[in-house]
C-alpha atoms as a PDB file:
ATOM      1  CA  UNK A   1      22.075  20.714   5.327  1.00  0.00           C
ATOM      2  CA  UNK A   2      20.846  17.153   4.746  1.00  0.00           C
ATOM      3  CA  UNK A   3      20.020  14.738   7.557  1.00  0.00           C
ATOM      4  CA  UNK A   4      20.180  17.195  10.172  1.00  0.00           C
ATOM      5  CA  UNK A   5      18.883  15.161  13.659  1.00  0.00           C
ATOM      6  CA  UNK A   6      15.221  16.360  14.871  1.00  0.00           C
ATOM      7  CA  UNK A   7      11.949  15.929  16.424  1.00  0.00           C
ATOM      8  CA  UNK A   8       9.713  16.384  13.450  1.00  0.00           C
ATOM      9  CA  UNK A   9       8.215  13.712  11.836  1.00  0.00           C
ATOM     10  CA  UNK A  10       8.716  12.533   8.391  1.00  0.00           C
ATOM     11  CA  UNK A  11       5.333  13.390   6.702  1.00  0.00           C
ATOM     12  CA  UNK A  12       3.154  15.621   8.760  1.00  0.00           C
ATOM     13  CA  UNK A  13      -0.384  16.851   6.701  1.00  0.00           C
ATOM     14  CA  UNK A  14      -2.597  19.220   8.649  1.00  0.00           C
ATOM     15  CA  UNK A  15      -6.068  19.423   7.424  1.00  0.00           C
ATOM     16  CA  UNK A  16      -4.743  19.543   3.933  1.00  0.00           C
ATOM     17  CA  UNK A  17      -6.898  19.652   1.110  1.00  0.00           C
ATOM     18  CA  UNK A  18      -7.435  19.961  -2.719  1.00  0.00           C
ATOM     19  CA  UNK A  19     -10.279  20.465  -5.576  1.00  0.00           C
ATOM     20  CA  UNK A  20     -10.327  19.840  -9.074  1.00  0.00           C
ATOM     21  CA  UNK A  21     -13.528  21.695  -9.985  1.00  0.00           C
ATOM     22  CA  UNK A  22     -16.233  19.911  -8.282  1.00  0.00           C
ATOM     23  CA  UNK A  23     -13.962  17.405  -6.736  1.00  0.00           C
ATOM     24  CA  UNK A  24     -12.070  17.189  -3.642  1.00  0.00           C
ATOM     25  CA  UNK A  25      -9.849  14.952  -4.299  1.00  0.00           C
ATOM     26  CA  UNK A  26      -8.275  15.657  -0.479  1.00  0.00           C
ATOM     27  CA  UNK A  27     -10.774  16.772   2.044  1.00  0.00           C
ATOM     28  CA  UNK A  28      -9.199  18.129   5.397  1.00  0.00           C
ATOM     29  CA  UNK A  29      -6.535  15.017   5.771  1.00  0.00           C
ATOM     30  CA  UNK A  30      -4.499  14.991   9.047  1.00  0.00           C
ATOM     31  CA  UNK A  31      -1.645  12.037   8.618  1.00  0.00           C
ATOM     32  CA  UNK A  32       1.378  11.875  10.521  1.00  0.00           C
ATOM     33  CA  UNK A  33       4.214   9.560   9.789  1.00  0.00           C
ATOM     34  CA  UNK A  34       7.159   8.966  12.060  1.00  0.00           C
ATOM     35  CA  UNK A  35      11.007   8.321  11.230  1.00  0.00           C
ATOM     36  CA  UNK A  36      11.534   4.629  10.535  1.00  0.00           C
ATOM     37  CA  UNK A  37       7.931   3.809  10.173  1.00  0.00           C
ATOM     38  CA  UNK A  38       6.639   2.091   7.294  1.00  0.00           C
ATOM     39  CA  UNK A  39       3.332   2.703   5.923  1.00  0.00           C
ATOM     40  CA  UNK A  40       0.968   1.752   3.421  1.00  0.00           C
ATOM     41  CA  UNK A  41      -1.736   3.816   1.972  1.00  0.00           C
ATOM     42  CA  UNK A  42      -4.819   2.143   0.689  1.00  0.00           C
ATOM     43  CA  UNK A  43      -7.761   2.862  -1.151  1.00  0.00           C
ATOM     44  CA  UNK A  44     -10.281   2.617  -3.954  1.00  0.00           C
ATOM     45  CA  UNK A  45      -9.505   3.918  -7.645  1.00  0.00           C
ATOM     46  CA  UNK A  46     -10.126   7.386  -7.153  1.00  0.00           C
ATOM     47  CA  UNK A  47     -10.180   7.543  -3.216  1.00  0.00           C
ATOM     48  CA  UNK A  48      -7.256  10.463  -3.202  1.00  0.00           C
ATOM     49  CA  UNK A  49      -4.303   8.592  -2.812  1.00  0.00           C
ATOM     50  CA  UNK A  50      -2.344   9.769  -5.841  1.00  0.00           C
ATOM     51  CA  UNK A  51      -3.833  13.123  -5.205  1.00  0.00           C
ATOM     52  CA  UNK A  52      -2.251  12.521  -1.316  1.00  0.00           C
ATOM     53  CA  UNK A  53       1.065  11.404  -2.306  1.00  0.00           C
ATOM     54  CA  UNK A  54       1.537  14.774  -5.224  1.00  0.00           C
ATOM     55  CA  UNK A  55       0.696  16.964  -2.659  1.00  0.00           C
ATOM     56  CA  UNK A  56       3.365  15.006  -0.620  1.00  0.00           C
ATOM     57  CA  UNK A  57       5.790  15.417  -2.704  1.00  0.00           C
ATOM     58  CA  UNK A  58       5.497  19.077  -3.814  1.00  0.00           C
ATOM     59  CA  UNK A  59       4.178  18.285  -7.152  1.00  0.00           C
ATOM     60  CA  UNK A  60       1.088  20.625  -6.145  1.00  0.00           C
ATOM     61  CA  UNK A  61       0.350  22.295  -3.376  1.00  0.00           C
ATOM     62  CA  UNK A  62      -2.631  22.189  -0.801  1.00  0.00           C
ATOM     63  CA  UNK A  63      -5.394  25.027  -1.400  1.00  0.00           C
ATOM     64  CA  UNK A  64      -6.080  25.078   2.388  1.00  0.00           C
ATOM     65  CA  UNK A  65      -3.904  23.392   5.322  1.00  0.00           C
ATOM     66  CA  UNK A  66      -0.176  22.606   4.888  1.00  0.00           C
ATOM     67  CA  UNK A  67       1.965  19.445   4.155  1.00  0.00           C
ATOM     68  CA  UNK A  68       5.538  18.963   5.975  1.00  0.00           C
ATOM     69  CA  UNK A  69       8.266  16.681   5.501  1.00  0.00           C
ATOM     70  CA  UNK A  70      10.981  16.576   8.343  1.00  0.00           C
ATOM     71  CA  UNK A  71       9.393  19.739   9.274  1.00  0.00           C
ATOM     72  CA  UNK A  72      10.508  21.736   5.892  1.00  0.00           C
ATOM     73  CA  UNK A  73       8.101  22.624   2.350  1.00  0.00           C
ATOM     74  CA  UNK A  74       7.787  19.485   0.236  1.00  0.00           C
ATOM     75  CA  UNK A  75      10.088  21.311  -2.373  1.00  0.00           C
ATOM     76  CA  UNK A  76      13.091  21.959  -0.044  1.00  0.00           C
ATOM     77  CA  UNK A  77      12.923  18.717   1.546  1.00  0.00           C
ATOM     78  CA  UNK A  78      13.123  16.742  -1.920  1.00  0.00           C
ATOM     79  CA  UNK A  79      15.642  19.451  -3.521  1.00  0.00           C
ATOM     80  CA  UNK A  80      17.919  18.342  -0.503  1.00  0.00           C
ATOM     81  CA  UNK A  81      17.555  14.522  -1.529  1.00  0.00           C
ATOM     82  CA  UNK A  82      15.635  13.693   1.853  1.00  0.00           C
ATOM     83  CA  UNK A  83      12.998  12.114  -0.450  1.00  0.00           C
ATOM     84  CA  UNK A  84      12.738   9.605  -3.343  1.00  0.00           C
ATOM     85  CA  UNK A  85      10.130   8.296  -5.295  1.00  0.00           C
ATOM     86  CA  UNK A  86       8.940   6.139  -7.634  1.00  0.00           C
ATOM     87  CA  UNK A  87       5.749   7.053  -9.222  1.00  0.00           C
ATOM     88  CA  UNK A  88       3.408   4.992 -12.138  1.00  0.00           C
ATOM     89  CA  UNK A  89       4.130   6.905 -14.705  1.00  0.00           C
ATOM     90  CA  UNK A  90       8.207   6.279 -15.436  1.00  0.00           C
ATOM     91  CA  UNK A  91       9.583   5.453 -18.536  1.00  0.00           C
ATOM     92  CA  UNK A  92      13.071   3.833 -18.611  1.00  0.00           C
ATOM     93  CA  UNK A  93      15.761   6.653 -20.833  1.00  0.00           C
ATOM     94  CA  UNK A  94      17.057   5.229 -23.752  1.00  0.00           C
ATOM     95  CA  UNK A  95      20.555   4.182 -24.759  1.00  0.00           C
ATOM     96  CA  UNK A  96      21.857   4.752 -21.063  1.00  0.00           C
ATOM     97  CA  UNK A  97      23.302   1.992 -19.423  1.00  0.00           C
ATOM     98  CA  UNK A  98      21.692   1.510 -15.492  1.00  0.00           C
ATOM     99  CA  UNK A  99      25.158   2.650 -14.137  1.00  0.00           C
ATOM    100  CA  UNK A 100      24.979   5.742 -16.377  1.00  0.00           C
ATOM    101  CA  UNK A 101      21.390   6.820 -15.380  1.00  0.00           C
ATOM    102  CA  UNK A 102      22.191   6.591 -11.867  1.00  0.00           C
ATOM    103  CA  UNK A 103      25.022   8.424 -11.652  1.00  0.00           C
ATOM    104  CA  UNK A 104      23.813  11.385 -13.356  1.00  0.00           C
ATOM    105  CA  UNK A 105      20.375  11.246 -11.167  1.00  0.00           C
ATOM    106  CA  UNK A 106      23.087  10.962  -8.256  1.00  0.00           C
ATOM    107  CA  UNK A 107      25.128  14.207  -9.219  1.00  0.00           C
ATOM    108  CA  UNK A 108      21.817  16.467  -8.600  1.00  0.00           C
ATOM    109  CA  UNK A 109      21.715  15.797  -5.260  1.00  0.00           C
ATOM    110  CA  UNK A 110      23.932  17.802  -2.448  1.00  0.00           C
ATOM    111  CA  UNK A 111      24.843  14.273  -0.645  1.00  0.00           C
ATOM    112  CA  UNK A 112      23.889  11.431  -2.968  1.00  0.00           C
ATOM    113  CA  UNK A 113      24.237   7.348  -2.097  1.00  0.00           C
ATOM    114  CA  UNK A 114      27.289   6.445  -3.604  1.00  0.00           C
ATOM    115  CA  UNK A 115      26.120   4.764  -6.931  1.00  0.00           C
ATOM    116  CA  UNK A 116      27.454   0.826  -6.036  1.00  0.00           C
ATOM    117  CA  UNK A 117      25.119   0.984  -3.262  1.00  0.00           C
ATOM    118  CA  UNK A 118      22.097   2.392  -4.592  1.00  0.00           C
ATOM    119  CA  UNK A 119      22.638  -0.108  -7.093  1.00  0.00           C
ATOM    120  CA  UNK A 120      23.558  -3.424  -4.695  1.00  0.00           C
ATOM    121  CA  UNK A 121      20.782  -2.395  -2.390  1.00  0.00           C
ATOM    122  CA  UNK A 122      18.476  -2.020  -5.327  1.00  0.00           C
ATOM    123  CA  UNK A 123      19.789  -5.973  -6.737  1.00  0.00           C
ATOM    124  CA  UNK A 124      21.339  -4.255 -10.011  1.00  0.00           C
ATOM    125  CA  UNK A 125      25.076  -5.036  -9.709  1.00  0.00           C
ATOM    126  CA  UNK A 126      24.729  -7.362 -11.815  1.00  0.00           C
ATOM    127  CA  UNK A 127      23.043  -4.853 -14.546  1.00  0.00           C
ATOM    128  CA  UNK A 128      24.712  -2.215 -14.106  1.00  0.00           C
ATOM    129  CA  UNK A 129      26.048  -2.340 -17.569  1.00  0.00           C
ATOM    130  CA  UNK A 130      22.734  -3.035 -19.471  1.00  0.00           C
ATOM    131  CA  UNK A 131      20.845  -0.899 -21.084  1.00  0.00           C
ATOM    132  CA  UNK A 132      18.433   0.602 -18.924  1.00  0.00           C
ATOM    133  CA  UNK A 133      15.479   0.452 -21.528  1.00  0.00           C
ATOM    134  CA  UNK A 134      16.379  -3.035 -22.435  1.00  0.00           C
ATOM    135  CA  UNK A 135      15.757  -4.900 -19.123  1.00  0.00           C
ATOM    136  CA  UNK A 136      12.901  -7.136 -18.032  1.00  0.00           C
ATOM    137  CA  UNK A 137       9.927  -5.872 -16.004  1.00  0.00           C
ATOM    138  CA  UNK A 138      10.552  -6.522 -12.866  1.00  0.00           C
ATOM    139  CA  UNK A 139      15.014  -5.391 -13.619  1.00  0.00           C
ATOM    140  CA  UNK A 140      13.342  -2.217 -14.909  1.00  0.00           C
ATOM    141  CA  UNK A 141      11.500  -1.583 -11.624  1.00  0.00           C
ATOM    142  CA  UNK A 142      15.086  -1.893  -9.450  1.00  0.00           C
ATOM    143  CA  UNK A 143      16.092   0.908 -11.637  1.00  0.00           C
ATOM    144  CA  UNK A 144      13.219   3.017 -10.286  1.00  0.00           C
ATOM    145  CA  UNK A 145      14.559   1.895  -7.179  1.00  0.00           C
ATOM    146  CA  UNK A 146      17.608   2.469  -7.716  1.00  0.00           C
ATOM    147  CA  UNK A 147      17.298   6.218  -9.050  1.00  0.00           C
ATOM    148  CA  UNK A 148      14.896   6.980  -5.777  1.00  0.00           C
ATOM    149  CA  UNK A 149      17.847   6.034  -3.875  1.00  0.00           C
ATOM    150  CA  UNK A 150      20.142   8.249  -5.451  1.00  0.00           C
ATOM    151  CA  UNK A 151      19.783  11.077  -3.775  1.00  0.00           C
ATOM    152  CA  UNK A 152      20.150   9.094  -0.393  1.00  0.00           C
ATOM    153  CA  UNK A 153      16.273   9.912   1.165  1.00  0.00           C
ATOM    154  CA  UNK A 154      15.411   9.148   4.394  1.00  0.00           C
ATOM    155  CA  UNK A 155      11.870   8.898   2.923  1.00  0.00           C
ATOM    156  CA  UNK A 156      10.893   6.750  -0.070  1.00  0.00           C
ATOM    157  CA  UNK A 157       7.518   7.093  -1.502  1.00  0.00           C
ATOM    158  CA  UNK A 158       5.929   4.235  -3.432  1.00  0.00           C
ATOM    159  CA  UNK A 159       2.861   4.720  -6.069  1.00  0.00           C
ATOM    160  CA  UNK A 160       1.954   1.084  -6.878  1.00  0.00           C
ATOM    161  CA  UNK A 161       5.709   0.003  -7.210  1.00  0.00           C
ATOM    162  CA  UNK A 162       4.368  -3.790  -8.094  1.00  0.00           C
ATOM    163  CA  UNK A 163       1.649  -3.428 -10.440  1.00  0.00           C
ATOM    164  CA  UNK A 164       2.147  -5.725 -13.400  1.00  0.00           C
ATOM    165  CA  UNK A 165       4.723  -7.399 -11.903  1.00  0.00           C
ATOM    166  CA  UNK A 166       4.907 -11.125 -11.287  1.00  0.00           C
ATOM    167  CA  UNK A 167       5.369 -12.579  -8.485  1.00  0.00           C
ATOM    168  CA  UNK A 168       9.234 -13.365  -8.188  1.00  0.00           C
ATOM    169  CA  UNK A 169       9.551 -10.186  -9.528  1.00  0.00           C
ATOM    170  CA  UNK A 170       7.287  -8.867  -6.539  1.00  0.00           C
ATOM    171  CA  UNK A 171       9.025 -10.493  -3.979  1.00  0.00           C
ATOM    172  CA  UNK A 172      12.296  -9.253  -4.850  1.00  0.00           C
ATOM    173  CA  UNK A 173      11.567  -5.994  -5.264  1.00  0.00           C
ATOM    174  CA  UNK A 174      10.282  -5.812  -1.398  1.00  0.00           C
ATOM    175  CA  UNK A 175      13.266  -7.803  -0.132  1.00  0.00           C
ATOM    176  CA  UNK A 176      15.099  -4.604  -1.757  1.00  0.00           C
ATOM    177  CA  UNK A 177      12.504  -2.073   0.344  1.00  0.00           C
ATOM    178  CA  UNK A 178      12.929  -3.998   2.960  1.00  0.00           C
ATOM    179  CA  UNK A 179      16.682  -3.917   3.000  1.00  0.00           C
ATOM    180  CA  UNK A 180      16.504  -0.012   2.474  1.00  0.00           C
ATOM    181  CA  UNK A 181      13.971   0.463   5.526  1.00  0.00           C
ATOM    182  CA  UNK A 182      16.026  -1.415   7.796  1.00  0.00           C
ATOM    183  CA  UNK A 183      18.703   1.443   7.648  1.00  0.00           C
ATOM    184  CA  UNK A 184      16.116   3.214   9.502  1.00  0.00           C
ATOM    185  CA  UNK A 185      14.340   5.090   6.732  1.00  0.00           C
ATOM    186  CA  UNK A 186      11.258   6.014   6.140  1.00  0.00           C
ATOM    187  CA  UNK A 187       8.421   4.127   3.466  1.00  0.00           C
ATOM    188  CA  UNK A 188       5.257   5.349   2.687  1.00  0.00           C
ATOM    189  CA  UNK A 189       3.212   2.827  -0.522  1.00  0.00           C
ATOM    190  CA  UNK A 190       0.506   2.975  -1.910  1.00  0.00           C
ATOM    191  CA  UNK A 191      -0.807  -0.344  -3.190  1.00  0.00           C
ATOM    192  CA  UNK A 192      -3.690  -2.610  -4.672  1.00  0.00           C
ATOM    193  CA  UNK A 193      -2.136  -5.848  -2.782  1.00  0.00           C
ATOM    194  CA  UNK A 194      -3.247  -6.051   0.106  1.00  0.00           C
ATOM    195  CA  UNK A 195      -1.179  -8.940   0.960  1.00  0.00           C
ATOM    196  CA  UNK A 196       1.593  -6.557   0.074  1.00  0.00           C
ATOM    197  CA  UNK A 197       0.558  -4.154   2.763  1.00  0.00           C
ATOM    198  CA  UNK A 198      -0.330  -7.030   5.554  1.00  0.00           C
ATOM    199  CA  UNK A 199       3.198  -8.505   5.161  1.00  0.00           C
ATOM    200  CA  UNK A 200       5.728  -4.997   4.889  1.00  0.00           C
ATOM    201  CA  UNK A 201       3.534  -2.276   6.325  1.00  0.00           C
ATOM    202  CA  UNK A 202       4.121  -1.194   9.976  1.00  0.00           C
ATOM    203  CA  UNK A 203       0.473   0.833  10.282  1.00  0.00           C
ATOM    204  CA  UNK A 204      -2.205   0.921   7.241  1.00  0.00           C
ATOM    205  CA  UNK A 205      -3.880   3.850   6.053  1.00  0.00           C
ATOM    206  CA  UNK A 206      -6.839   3.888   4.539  1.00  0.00           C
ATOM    207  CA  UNK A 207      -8.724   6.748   2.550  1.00  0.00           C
ATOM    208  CA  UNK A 208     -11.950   7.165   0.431  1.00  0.00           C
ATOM    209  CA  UNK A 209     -13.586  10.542  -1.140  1.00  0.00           C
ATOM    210  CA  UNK A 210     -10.207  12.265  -0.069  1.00  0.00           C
ATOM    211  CA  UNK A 211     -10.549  11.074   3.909  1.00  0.00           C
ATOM    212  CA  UNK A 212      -8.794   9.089   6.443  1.00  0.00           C
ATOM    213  CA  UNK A 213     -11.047   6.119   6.992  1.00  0.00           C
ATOM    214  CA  UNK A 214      -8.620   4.160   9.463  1.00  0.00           C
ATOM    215  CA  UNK A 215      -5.019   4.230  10.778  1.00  0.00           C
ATOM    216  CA  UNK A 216      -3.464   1.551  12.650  1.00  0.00           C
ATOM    217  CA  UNK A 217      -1.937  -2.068  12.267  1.00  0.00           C
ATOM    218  CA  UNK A 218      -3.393  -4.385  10.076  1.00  0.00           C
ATOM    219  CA  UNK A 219      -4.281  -6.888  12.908  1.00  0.00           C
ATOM    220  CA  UNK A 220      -5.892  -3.228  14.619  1.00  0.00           C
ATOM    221  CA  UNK A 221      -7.770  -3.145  11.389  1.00  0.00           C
ATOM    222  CA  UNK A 222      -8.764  -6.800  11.182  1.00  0.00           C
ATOM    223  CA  UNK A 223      -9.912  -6.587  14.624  1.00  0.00           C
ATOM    224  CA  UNK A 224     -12.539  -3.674  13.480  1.00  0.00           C
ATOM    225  CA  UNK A 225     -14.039  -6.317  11.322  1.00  0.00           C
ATOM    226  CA  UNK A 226     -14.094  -9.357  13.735  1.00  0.00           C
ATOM    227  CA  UNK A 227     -15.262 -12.247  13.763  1.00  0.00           C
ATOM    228  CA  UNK A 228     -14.163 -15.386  11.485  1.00  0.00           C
ATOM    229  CA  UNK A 229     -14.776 -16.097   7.693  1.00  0.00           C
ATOM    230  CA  UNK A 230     -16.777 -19.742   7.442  1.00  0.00           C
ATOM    231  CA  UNK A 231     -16.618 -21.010   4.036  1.00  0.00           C
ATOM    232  CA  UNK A 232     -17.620 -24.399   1.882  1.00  0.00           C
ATOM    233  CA  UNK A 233     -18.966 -26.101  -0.925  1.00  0.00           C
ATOM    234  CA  UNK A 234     -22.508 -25.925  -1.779  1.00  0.00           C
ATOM    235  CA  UNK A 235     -22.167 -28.621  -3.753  1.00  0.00           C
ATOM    236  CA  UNK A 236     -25.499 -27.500  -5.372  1.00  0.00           C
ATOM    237  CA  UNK A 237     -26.961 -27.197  -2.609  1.00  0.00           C
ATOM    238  CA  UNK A 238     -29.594 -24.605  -1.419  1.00  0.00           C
ATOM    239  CA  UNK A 239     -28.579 -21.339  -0.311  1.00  0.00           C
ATOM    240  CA  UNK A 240     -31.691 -20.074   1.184  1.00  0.00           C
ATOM    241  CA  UNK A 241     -31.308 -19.788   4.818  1.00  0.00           C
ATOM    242  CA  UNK A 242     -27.727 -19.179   5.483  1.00  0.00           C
ATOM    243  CA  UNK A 243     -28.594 -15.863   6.589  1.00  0.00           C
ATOM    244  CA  UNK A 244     -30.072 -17.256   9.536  1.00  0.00           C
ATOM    245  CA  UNK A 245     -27.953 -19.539  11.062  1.00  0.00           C
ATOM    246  CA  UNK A 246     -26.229 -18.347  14.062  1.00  0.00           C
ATOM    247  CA  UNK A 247     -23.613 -15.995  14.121  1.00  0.00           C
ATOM    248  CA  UNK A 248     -23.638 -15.337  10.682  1.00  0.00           C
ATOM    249  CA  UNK A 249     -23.419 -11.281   9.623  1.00  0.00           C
ATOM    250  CA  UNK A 250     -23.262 -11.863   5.777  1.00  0.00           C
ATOM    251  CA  UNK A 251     -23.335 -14.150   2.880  1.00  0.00           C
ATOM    252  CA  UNK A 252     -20.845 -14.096  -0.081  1.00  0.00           C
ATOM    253  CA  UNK A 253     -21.829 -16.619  -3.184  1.00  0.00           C
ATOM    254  CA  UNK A 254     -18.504 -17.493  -5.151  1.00  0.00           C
ATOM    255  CA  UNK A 255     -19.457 -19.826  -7.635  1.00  0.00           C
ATOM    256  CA  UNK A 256     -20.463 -23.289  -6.125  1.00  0.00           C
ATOM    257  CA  UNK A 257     -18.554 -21.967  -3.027  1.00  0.00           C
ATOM    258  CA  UNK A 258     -20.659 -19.683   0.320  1.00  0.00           C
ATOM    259  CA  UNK A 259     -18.343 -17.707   2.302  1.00  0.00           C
ATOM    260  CA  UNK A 260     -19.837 -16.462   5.675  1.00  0.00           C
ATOM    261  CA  UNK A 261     -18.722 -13.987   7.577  1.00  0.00           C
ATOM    262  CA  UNK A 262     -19.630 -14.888  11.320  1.00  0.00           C
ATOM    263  CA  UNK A 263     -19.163 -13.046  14.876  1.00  0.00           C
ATOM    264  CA  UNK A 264     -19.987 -16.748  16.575  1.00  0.00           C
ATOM    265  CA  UNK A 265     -17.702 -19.437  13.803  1.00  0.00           C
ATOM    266  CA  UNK A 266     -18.193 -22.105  16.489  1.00  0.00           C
ATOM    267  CA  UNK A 267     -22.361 -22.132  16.520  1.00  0.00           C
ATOM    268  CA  UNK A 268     -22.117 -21.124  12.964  1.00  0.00           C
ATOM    269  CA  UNK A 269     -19.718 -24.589  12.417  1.00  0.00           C
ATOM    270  CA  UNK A 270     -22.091 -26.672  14.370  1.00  0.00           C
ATOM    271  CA  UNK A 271     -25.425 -25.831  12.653  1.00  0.00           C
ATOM    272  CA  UNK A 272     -23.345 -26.231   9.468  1.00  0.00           C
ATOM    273  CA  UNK A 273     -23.098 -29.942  10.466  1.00  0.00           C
ATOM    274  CA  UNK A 274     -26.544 -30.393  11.620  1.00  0.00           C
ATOM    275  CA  UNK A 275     -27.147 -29.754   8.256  1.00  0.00           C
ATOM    276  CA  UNK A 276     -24.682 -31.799   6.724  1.00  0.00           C
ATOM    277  CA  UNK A 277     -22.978 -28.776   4.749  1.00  0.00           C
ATOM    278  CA  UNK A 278     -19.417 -29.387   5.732  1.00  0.00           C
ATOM    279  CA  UNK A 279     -17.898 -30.316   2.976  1.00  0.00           C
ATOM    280  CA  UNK A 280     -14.476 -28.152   2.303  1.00  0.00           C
ATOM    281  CA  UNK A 281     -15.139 -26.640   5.404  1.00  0.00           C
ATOM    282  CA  UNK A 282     -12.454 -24.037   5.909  1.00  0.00           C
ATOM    283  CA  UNK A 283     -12.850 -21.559   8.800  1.00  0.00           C
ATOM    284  CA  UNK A 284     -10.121 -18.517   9.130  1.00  0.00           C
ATOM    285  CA  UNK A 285      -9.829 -14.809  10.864  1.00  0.00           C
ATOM    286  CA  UNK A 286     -10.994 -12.145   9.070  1.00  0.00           C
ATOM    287  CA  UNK A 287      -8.401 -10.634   6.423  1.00  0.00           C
ATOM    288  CA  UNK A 288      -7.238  -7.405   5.658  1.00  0.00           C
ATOM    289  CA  UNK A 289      -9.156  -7.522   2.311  1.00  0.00           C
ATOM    290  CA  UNK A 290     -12.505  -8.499   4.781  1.00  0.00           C
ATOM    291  CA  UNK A 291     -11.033  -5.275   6.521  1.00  0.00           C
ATOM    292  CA  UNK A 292     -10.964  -2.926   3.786  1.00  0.00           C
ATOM    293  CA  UNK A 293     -14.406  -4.282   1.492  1.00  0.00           C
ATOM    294  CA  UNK A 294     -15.863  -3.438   5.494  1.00  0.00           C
ATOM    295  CA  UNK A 295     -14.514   0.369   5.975  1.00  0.00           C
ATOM    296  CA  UNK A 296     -14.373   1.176   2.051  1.00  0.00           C
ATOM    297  CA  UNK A 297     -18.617  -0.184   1.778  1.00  0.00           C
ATOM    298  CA  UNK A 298     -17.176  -2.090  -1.468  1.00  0.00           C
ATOM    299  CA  UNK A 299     -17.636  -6.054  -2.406  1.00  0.00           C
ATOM    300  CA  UNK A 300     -16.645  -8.536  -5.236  1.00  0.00           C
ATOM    301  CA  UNK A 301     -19.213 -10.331  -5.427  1.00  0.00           C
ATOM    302  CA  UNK A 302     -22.853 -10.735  -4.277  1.00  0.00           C
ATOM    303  CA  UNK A 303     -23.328 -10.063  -0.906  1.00  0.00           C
ATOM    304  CA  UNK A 304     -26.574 -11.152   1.090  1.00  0.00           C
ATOM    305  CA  UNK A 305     -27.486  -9.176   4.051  1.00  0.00           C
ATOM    306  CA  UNK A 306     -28.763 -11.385   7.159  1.00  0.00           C
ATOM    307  CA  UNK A 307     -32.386 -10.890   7.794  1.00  0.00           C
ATOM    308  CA  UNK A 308     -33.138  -9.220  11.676  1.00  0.00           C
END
C-alpha cells in the first residue's frame, strides 16, 4: 500500500558505498532525509552525486551498506509511485501530445495524481495539447515535472533540473517545486546554482571523492566560512601587500577588481582608506559559493595566500 503513515525517514543511506574499478564513486555515505524536508546536494563534477542519487533510486545497488526510502528497497518504494524523478538524460517522446504522455506514465502507477493536477501543478494546462517534443526548453522541463508527478511521490528527486535553462524559465520551474513541496513532500536536487540551493533548500549537502563534506543550513554553512568578503577597484593600482593588511585571510584578483576575504572587514575597511583604495568599495557576508570553494579546496580564479 502507498502512503502508509510512519516513522521512517524518506531517504536513509547507511555507510553505503560503490566502485567502478579503481573508483569509489560513494565511499561509506551516511545521509538521512526527513519527510517534508527539502534538500540540495552539492558538489564538484565527479564528487559522487549522480553516483548518490542512482543508488537512491534503485538504478544500482550499493556493494557494501544499504539505501532506504520510507524504510522499504529503492525498487519497491519507486514501483509503488512513492518516488519521482527527473534525471539529465530525458528525451521528450515524439508525436505524443503532453496530456497523452502523462496519462500513460500515470496508468503504471497503483495510485497515480490525477493527470489535471500533475499537469496544473507542473504550469502545463495550458499545453496540454502540444506536442510534447515540440515545446520550448524550459515547457519541455514542466513535462519532466509533470511525468515525476505522475505517480503521486512523496519524494521527488532532482539531477540538475535547471541546467541550460534561462532564467524565467528557472524561476518558474521552482515556483512549480515549490508548490509541490508545500503539500508536504519530500525534494532532494542536485544542482550547479548555488543560488538555486541558498534560496529553495531547507539543509545543503555537500560531497567530494564520494563523502559527506557538510550538512546543515546554508547560513550553518556560511557561518563555517566566516568572516566578510571586502572587495574594490584597483584601478591599476598595486596589489602587493593586500595580504597583509589586517584581517585579511585571502586575496582573489578578478580583473581590475581584489576581492578579500577578511575575519576583521572593519580594520580591513579602515586600512583600505588609509590607503586611499576605496573606490567601489563593496563589503558583504560570506556566500554560499565562498562556502563551498572553502569545504570543496576549489577556486575560480587566482587566489593569494596571506603571508604568517
Amino acid at each position: 500500500m502507498k502512503k502508509e503513515p510512519g516513522n521512517e525517514p524518506a531517504v536513509a543511506f547507511e555507510a553505503a558505498t560503490r566502485t567502478y574499478g579503481p573508483v569509489r564513486a560513494v565511499d561509506g555515505i551516511d545521509l538521512t532525509i526527513h519527510r517534508g524536508e527539502t534538500v540540495a546536494l552539492l558538489g564538484r563534477n565527479g564528487a559522487g552525486k549522480s553516483t548518490t542519487i542512482g543508488l537512491l533510486l534503485g538504478l544500482d545497488a550499493p556493494d557494501s551498506g544499504r539505501v532506504r526510502l520510507f524504510g522499504d528497497t529503492p525498487a519497491r518504494a519507486v514501483a509503488a509511485g512513492r518516488v519521482g524523478a527527473m534525471l539529465q538524460d530525458a528525451r521528450p517522446v515524439p508525436r505524443v501530445t503532453v496530456r497523452e504522455l502523462v496519462t500513460f506514465v500515470a496508468r503504471t502507477y497503483p495510485s497515480p495524481m490525477p493527470v489535471a493536477e500533475a499537469l496544473a501543478l507542473a504550469g502545463l494546462t495550458g499545453f496540454a495539447d502540444r506536442r510534447a517534443d515540440r515545446l520550448s526548453g524550459g515547457q519541455a522541463q514542466r513535462v519532466r515535472f509533470a511525468v515525476a508527478l505522475a505517480g503521486n511521490p512523496e519524494l521527488i528527486v532532482l539531477d540538475e533540473p535547471t541546467a541550460a535553462l534561462d532564467v524565467e524559465a528557472r524561476q518558474a520551474f521552482w515556483e512549480s517545486m515549490e508548490a509541490y513541496a508545500r503539500r508536504g513532500n519530500t525534494v532532494l536536487f542536485s544542482t550547479h546554482y548555488l543560488e538555486e540551493a541558498d534560496a529553495s533548500a531547507d539543509r545543503i549537502v555537500v560531497v567530494d571523492s564520494g563523502r559527506v563534506l557538510a550538512d546543515g543550513t546554508a547560513e550553518q554553512l556560511k557561518r563555517r566560512v566566516g568572516g566578510a568578503r571586502v572587495s574594490f577597484d584597483l584601478a591599476g593600482g598595486p596589489t602587493d601587500g593586500l595580504t597583509l593588511l589586517p584581517g585579511v585571510t585571502s586575496v582573489e584578483i578578478r580583473g581590475d577588481r581584489a576581492h578579500l576575504r577578511s575575519d576583521d572587514s572593519d580594520a580591513t575597511v579602515l586600512a583600505l582608506a588609509a590607503q586611499h583604495a576605496v573606490r567601489g568599495l563593496e563589503v558583504a557576508p560570506a556566500s554560499l559559493n565562498d562556502a563551498f570553494l572553502t569545504l570543496t579546496g576549489g577556486a575560480a580564479a587566482k587566489i593569494l595566500e596571506p603571508a604568517r
